[in-house]
Protein backbone atom coordinates (compact mmCIF):
# COMPACT_ATOMS: atom_id res chain seq x y z
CA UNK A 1 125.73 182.42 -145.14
CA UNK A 2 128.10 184.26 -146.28
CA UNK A 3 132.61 185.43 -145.79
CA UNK A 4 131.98 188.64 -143.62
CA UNK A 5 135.18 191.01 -142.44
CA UNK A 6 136.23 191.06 -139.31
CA UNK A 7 133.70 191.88 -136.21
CA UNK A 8 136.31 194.97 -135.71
CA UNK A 9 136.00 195.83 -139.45
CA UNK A 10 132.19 195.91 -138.58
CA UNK A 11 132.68 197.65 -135.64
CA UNK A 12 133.85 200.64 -136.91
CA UNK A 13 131.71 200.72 -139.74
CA UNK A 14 128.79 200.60 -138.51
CA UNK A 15 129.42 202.79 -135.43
CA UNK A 16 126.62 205.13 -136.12
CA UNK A 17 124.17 202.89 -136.69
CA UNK A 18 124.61 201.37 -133.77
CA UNK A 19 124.45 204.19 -131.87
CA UNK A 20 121.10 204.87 -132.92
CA UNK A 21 119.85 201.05 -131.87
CA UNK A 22 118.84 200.39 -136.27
CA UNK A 23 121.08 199.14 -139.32
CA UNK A 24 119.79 201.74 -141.55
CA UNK A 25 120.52 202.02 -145.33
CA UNK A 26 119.89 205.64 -146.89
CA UNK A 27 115.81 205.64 -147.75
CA UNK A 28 116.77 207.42 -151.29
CA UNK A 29 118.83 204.66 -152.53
CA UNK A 30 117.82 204.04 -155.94
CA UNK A 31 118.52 201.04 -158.39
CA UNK A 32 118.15 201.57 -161.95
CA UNK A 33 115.74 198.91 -163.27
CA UNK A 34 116.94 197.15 -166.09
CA UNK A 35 115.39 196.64 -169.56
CA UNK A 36 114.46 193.68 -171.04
CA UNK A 37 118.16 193.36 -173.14
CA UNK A 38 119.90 193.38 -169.65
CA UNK A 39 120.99 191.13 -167.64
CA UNK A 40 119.64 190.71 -164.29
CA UNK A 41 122.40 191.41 -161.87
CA UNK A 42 122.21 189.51 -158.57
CA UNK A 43 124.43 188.97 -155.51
CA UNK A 44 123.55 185.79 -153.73
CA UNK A 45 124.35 185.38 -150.04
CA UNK A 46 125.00 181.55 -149.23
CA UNK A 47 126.52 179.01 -150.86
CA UNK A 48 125.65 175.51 -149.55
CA UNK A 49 122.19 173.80 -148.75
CA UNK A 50 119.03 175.95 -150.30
CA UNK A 51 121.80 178.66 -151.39
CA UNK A 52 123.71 176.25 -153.23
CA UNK A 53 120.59 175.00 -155.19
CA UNK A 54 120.00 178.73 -155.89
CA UNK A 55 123.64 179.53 -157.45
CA UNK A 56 122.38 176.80 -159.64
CA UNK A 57 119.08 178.07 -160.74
CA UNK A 58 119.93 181.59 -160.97
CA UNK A 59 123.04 181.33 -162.77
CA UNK A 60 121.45 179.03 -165.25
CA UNK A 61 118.79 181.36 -165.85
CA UNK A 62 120.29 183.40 -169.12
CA UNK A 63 118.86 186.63 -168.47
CA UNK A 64 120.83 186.92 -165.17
CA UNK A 65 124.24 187.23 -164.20
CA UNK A 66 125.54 186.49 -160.43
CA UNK A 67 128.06 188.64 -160.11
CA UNK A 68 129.11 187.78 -156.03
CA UNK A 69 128.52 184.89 -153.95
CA UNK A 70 128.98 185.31 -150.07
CA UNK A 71 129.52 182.86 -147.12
CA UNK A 72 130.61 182.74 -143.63
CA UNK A 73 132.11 179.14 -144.53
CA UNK A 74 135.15 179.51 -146.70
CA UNK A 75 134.83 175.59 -147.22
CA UNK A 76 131.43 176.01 -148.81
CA UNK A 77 132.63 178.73 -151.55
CA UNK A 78 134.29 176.87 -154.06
CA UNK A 79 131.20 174.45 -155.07
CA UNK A 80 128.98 177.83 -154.85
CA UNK A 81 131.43 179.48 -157.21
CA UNK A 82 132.11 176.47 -159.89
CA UNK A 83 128.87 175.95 -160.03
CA UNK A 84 128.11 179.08 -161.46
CA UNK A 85 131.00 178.95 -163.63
CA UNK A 86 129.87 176.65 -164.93
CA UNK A 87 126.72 177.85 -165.90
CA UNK A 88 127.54 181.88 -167.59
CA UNK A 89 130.94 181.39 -168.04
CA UNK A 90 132.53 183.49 -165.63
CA UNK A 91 133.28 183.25 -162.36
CA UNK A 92 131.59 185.60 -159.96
CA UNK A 93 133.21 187.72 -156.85
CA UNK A 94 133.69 186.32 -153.59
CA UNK A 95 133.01 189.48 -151.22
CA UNK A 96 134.35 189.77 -147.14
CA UNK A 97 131.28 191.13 -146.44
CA UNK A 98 127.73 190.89 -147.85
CA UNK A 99 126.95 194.64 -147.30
CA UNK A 100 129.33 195.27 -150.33
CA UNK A 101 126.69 193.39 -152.12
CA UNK A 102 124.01 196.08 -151.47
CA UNK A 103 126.91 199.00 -151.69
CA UNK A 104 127.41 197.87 -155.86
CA UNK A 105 124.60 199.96 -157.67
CA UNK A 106 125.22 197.91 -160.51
CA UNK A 107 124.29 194.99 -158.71
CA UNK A 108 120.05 194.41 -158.76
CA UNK A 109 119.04 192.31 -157.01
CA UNK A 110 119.88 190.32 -153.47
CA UNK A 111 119.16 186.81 -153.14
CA UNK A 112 119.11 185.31 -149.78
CA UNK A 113 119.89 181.52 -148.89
CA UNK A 114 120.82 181.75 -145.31
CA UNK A 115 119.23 180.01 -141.79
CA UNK A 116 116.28 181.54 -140.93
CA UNK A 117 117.66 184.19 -138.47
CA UNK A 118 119.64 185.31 -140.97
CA UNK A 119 116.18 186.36 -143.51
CA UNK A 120 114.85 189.61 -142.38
CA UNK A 121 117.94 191.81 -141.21
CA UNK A 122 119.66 191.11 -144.80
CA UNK A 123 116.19 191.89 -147.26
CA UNK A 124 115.28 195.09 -144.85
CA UNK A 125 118.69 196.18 -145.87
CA UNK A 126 118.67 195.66 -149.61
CA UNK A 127 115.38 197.42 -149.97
CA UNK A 128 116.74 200.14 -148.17
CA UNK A 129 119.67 200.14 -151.17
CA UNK A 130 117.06 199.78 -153.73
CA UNK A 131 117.37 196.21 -154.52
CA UNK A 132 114.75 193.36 -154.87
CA UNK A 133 114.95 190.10 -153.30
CA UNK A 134 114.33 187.07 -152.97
CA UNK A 135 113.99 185.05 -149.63
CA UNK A 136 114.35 181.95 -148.71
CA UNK A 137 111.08 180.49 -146.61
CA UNK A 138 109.98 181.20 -143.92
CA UNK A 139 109.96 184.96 -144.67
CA UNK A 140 111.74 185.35 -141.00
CA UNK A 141 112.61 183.82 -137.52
CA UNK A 142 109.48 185.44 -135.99
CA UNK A 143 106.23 187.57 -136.91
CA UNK A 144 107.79 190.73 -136.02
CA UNK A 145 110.62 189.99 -138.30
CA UNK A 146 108.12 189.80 -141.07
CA UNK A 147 106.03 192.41 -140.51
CA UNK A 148 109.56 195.09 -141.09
CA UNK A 149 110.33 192.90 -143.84
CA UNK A 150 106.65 193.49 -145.48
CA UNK A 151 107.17 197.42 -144.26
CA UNK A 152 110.51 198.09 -146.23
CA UNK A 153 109.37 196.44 -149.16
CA UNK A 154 106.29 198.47 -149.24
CA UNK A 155 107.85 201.77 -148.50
CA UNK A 156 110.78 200.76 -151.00
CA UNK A 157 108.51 199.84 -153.71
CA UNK A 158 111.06 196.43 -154.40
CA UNK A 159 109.82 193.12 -155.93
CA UNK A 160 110.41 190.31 -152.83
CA UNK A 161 109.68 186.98 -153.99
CA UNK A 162 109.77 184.03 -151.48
CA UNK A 163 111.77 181.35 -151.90
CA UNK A 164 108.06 178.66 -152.09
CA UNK A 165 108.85 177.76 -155.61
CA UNK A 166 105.65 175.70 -155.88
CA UNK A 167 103.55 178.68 -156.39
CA UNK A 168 105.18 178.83 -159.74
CA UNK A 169 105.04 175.03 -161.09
CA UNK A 170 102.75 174.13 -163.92
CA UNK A 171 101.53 171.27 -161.11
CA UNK A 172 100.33 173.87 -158.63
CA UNK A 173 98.94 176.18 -161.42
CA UNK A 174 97.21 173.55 -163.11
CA UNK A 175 95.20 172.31 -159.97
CA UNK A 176 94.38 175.67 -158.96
CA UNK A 177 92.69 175.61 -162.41
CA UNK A 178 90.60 172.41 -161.54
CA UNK A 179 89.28 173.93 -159.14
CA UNK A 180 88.46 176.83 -159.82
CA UNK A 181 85.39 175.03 -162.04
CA UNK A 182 83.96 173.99 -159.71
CA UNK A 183 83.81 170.58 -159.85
CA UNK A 184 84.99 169.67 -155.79
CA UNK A 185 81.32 171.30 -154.80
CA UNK A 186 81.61 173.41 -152.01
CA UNK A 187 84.58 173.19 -149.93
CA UNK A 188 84.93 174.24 -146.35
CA UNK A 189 87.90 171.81 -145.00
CA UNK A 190 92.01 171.61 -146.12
CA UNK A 191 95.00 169.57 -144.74
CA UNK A 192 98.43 169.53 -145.15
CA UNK A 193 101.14 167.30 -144.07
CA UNK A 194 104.67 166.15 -143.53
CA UNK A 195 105.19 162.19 -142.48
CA UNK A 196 108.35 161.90 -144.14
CA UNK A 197 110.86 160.38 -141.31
CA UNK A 198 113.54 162.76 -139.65
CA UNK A 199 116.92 161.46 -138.26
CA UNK A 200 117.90 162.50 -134.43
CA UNK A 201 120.73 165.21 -133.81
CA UNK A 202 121.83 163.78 -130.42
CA UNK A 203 123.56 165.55 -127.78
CA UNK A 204 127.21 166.93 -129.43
CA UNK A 205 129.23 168.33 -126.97
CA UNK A 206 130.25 172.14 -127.53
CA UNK A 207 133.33 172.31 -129.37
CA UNK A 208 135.64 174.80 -131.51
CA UNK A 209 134.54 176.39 -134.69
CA UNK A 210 135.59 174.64 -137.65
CA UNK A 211 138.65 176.75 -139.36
CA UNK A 212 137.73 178.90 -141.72
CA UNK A 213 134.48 179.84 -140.30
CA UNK A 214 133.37 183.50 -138.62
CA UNK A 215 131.04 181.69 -136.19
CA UNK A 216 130.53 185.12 -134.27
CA UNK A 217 129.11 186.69 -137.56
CA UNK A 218 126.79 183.39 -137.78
CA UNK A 219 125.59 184.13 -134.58
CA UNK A 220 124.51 187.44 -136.01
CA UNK A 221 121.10 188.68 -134.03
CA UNK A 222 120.95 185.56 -132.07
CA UNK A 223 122.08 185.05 -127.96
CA UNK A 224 125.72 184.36 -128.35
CA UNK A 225 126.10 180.38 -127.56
CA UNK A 226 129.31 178.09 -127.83
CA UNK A 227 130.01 176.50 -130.66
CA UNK A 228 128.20 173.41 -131.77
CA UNK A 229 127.68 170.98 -134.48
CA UNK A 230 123.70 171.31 -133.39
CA UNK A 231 123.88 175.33 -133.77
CA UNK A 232 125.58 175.06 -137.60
CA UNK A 233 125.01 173.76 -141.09
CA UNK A 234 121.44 172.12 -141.13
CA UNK A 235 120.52 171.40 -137.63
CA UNK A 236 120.28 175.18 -136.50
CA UNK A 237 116.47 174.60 -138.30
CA UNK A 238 115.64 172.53 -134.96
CA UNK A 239 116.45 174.90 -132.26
CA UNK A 240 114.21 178.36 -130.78
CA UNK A 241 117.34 180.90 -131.73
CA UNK A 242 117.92 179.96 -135.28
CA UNK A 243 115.05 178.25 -136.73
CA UNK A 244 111.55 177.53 -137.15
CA UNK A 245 111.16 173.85 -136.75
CA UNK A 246 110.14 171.54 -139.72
CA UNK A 247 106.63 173.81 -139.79
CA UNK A 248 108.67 176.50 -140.87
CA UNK A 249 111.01 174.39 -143.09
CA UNK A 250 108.64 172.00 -144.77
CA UNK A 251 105.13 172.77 -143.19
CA UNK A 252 105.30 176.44 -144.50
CA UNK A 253 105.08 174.84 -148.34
CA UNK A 254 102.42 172.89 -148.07
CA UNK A 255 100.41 175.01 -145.71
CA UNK A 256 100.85 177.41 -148.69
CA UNK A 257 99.92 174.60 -150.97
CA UNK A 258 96.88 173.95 -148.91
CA UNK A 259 95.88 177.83 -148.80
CA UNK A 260 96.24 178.24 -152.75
CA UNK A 261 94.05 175.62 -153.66
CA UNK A 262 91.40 176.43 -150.94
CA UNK A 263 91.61 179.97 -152.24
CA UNK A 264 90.64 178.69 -155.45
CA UNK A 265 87.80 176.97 -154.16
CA UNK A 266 86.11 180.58 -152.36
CA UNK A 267 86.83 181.96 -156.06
CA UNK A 268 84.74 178.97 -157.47
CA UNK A 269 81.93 179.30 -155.07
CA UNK A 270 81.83 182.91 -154.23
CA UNK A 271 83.19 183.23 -150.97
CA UNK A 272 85.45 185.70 -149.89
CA UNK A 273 89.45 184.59 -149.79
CA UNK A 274 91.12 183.12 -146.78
CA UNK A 275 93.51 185.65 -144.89
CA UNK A 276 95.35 185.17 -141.95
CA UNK A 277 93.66 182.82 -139.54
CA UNK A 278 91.34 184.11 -136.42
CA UNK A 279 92.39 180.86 -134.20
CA UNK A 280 95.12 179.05 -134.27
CA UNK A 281 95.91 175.64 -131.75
CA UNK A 282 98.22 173.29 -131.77
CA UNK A 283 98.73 169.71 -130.15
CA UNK A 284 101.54 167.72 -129.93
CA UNK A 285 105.06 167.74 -128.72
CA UNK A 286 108.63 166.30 -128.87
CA UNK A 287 107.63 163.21 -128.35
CA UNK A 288 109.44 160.66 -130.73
CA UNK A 289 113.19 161.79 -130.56
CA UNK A 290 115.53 161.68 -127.69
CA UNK A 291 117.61 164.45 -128.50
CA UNK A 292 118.64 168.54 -128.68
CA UNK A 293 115.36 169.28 -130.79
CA UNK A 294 113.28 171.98 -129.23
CA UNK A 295 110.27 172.16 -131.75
CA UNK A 296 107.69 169.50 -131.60
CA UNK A 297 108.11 166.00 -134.15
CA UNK A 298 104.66 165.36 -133.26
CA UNK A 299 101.81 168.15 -133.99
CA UNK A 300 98.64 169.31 -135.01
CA UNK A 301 97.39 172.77 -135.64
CA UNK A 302 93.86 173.87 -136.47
CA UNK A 303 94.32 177.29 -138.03
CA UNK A 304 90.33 178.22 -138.14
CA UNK A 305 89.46 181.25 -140.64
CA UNK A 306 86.58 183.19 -139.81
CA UNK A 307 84.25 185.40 -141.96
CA UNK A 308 80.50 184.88 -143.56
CA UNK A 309 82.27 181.72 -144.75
CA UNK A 310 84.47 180.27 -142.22
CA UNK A 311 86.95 177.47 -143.16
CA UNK A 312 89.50 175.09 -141.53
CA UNK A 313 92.97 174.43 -142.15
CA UNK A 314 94.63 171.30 -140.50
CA UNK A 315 98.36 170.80 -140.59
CA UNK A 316 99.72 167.22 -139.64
CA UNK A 317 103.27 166.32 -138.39
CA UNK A 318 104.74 163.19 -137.90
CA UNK A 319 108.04 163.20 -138.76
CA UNK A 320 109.05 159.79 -137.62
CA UNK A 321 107.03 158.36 -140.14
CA UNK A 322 108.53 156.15 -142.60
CA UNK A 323 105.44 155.63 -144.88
CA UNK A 324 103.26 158.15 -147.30
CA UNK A 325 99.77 159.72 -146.97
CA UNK A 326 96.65 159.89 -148.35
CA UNK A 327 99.79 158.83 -151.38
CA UNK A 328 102.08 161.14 -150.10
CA UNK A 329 105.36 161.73 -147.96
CA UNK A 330 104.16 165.34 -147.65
CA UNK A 331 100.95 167.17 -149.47
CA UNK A 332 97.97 169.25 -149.11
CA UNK A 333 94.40 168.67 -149.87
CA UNK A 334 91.08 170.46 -150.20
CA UNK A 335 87.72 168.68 -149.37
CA UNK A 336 84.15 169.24 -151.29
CA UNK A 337 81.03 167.72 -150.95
CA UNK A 338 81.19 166.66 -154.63
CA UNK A 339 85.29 165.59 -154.30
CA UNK A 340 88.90 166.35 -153.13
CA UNK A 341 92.25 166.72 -154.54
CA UNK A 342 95.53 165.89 -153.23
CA UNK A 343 98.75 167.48 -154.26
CA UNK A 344 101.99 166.40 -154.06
CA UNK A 345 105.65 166.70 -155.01
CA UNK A 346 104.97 165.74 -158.04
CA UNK A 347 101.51 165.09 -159.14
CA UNK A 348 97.71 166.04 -158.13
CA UNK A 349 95.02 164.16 -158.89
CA UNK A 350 90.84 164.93 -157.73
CA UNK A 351 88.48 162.21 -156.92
CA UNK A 352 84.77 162.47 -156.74
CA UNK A 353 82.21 161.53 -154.48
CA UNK A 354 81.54 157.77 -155.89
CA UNK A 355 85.54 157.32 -155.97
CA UNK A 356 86.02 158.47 -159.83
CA UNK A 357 89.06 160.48 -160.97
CA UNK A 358 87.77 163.57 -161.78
CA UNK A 359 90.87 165.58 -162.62
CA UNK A 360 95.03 164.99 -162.52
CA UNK A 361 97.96 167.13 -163.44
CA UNK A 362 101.98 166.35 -163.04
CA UNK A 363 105.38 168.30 -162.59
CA UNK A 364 108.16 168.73 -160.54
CA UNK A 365 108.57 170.94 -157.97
CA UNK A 366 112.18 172.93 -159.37
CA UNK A 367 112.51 176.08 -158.45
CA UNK A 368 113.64 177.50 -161.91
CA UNK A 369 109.85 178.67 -163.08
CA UNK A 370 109.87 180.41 -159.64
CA UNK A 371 113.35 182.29 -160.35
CA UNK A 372 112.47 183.55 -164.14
CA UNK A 373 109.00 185.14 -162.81
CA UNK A 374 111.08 187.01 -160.23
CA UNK A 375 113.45 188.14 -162.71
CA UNK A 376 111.02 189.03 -165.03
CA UNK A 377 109.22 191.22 -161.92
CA UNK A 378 112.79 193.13 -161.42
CA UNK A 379 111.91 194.34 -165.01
CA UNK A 380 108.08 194.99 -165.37
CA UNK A 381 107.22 195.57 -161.52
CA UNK A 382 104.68 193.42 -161.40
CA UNK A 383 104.14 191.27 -157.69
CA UNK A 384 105.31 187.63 -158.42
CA UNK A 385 103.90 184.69 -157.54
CA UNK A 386 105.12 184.25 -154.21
CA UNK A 387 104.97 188.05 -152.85
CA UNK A 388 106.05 188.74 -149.76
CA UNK A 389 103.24 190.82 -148.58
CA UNK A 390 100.35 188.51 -150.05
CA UNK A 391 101.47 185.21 -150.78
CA UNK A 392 105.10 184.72 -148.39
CA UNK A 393 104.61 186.55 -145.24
CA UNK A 394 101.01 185.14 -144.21
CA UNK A 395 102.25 181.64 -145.05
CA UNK A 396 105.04 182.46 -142.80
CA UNK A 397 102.54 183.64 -139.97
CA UNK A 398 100.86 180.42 -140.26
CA UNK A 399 103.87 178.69 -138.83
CA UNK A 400 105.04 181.07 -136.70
CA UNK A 401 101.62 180.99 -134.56
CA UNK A 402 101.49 177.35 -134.85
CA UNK A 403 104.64 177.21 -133.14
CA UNK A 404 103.87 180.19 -130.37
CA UNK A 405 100.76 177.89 -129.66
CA UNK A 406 102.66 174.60 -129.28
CA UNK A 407 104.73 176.56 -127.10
CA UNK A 408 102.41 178.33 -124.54
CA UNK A 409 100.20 175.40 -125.08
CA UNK A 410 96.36 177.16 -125.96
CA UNK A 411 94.41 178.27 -128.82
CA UNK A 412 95.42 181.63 -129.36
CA UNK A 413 93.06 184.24 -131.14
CA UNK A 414 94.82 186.33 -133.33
CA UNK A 415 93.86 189.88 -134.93
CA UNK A 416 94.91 189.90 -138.74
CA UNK A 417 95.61 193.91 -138.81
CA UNK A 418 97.94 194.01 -136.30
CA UNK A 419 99.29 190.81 -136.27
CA UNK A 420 98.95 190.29 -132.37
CA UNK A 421 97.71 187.78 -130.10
CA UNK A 422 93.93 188.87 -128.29
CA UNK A 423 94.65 189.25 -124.27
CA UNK A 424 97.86 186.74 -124.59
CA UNK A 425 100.81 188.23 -123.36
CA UNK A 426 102.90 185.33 -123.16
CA UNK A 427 102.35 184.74 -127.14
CA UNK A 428 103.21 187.84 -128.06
CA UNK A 429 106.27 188.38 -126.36
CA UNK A 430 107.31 185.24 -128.62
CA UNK A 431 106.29 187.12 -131.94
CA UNK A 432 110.31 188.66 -131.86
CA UNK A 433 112.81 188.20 -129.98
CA UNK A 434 113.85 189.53 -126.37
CA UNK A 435 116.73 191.04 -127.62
CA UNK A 436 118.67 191.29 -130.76
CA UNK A 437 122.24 190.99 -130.03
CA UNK A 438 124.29 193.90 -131.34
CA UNK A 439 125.36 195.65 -133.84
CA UNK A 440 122.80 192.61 -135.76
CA UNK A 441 119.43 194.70 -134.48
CA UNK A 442 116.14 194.54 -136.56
CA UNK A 443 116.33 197.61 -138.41
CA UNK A 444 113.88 200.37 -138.44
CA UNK A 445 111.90 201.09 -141.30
């Protein structure tokens, strides 16, 4: 999140845009890209939660400099901006408004910490100013959201990495290595999973904004509500307008976990990669907690890829569970007819058929190896680990139909060009929104 000027100051602003229905940015913006002796400039929007975390990582990273840190909360700012005082030695600007961010040429790159509904407007505009990004996960509230995201980084030509740092840990790496020899046998079947226990968010009455906060600007593309403790700082992840659920908060990295390794596995045996899924079906409900949660704490979705080789893809949620596993709070595995592996947080390890180890591999899960690839994409163009378009917005998808099917309550059948639901009309009016709430409209790309 991040200060913002006045809704007036907007207002007037932004007058022609609005006009015309589209935050547009000019599509000749250019950035210079800098050279390996630069400094990566960045402007980070956020400053608590995920954001906060970021501030860390990038301004520890000594080949960038944050130069402006942005939040809607004025009480979040000053931990956002010691901390990366702390780290370069200077501290950086505290802008009214993140579009200043993507107005300083000198500036490179946007990095983006906010609540889901506040992903895709933010990166289509910095790739319409010529800067890179990178995204917190999901890629976007909703499938449509992604799709302009993918669009304006295409026609843009930026670098958009997304914010699934485990892509780029020695752990992950290393057991995509395994097994890639060979040694699970032929794998058709992956899970992932999340049975770490959730706390309820009760029934808060509406109240007033806390003081120093532009809760209108929060808001942003979402129906304008009250104020209320359930719509703010970490429980806006629970509810249809702001977030995704936990399958788009914790599901979406080991889904992507789960799709890495089995990707490995087609490499090992020769079968074509997994893409986006042809069904998708979920079970389950909010069954568990008595509370304001909208998105299932109980679930199951079969995400079924087809092909010459189909495979399956389960994803498990139980998030009133206070116990591990298959050794794990939350994990993915891949299953063989010779073995399986299990990663974690922290660790993998690959057991074969008689119950033998056959392969293991630690590391955290930090996010720092996943900020230094992005920077070093800003400079040499290459895609990074987590692109948007490959890697970020198809693990995104994954969640979003999961949680179209919990909510219309079928399989669904999707087609992986367009991005739509077969004969479903009800699903896809779910893959945006009914209405973006002005000025804050999806831009057009």
């Amino acid at each position: 999140m991040w200060t913002a000027g006045t809704r007036r100051r907007f207002i007037q602003g932004s007058a022609a845009v609005v006009a015309s229905g589209a935050i547009l940015r000019p599509s000749g913006a250019v950035q210079k890209t800098p050279s390996a002796l630069d400094r990566v400039r960045v402007g980070i929007m956020g400053a608590g939660g995920r954001a906060l975390s970021l501030i860390d990582s990038f301004s520890a990273n000594k080949s960038v400099e944050v130069v402006a840190i942005a939040d809607l909360d004025a009480s979040r700012l000053p931990q956002g901006i010691e901390t990366a005082a702390k780290h370069q030695g200077k501290r950086p600007a505290v802008l009214n408004d993140f579009r200043k961010i993507l107005d300083d040429t000198s500036i490179d790159a946007l990095v983006v910490g906010t609540p889901d509904h506040w992903h895709a407007i933010p990166t289509i505009m910095a790739c319409q100013a010529g800067k890179d990004v990178y995204v917190e996960k999901p890629d976007s509230h909703n499938i449509v959201e992604g799709m302009r995201m993918v669009a304006a980084m295409r026609k843009h030509q930026r670098v958009v990495q997304m914010g699934s740092q485990h892509r780029s840990t020695t752990r992950l790496q290393s057991a995509i290595e395994f097994v890639k020899s060979g040694k699970l046998g032929r794998c058709l079947t992956a899970k992932a999973w999340e049975s770490s226990k959730q706390g309820a968010i009760g029934f808060p009455k509406d109240s007033e904004p806390p003081a120093g906060v532009d809760y209108d600007m929060w808001i942003g593309p979402a129906p304008k509500r009250p104020f209320n403790v359930n719509r703010f700082h970490g429980r806006w992840r629970w509810l249809y307008d702001f977030g995704t659920g936990d399958l788009g908060n914790d599901g979406v990295h080991r889904l992507d976990m789960a799709v890495a390794v089995l990707n490995a596995a087609c490499a090992a045996q020769g079968d074509e990669p997994v893409g986006l899924p042809s069904t998708i079906f979920s079970n389950g409900g909010k069954w568990y907690f008595d509370d304001a949660q909208e998105f299932p704490d109980t679930m199951q979705v079969n995400y079924q890829f087809a092909g010459r080789h189909p495979k399956l893809l389960t994803y498990e949620m139980r998030v009133w569970a206070p116990y591990p596993y298959l050794g794990h709070s939350e994990g993915s595995a891949v299953f063989g007819d010779q073995g399986y592996i299990v990663v974690g947080n922290s660790n993998w390890m690959a057991w074969g058929k008689n119950g033998q180890i056959l392969g293991q591999g630690e590391g955290d899960s930090h996010e720092a190896p996943h900020v230094a690839n992005f920077v070093d994409c800003i400079r040499t163009r290459a895609k990074p680990t987590c692109d948007l378009e490959t890697v970020g917005h198809p693990a995104s998808v994954l969640c979003h139909a999961g949680n179209i099917s919990a909510r219309v309550g079928r399989m669904l059948t999707l087609d992986p060009v367009s991005e739509t639901f077969v004969s479903d009309d009800e699903a896809n009016a779910l893959r945006t929104r009914p209405e973006y709430r002005k000025p804050w409209v999806l831009p057009e790309v």
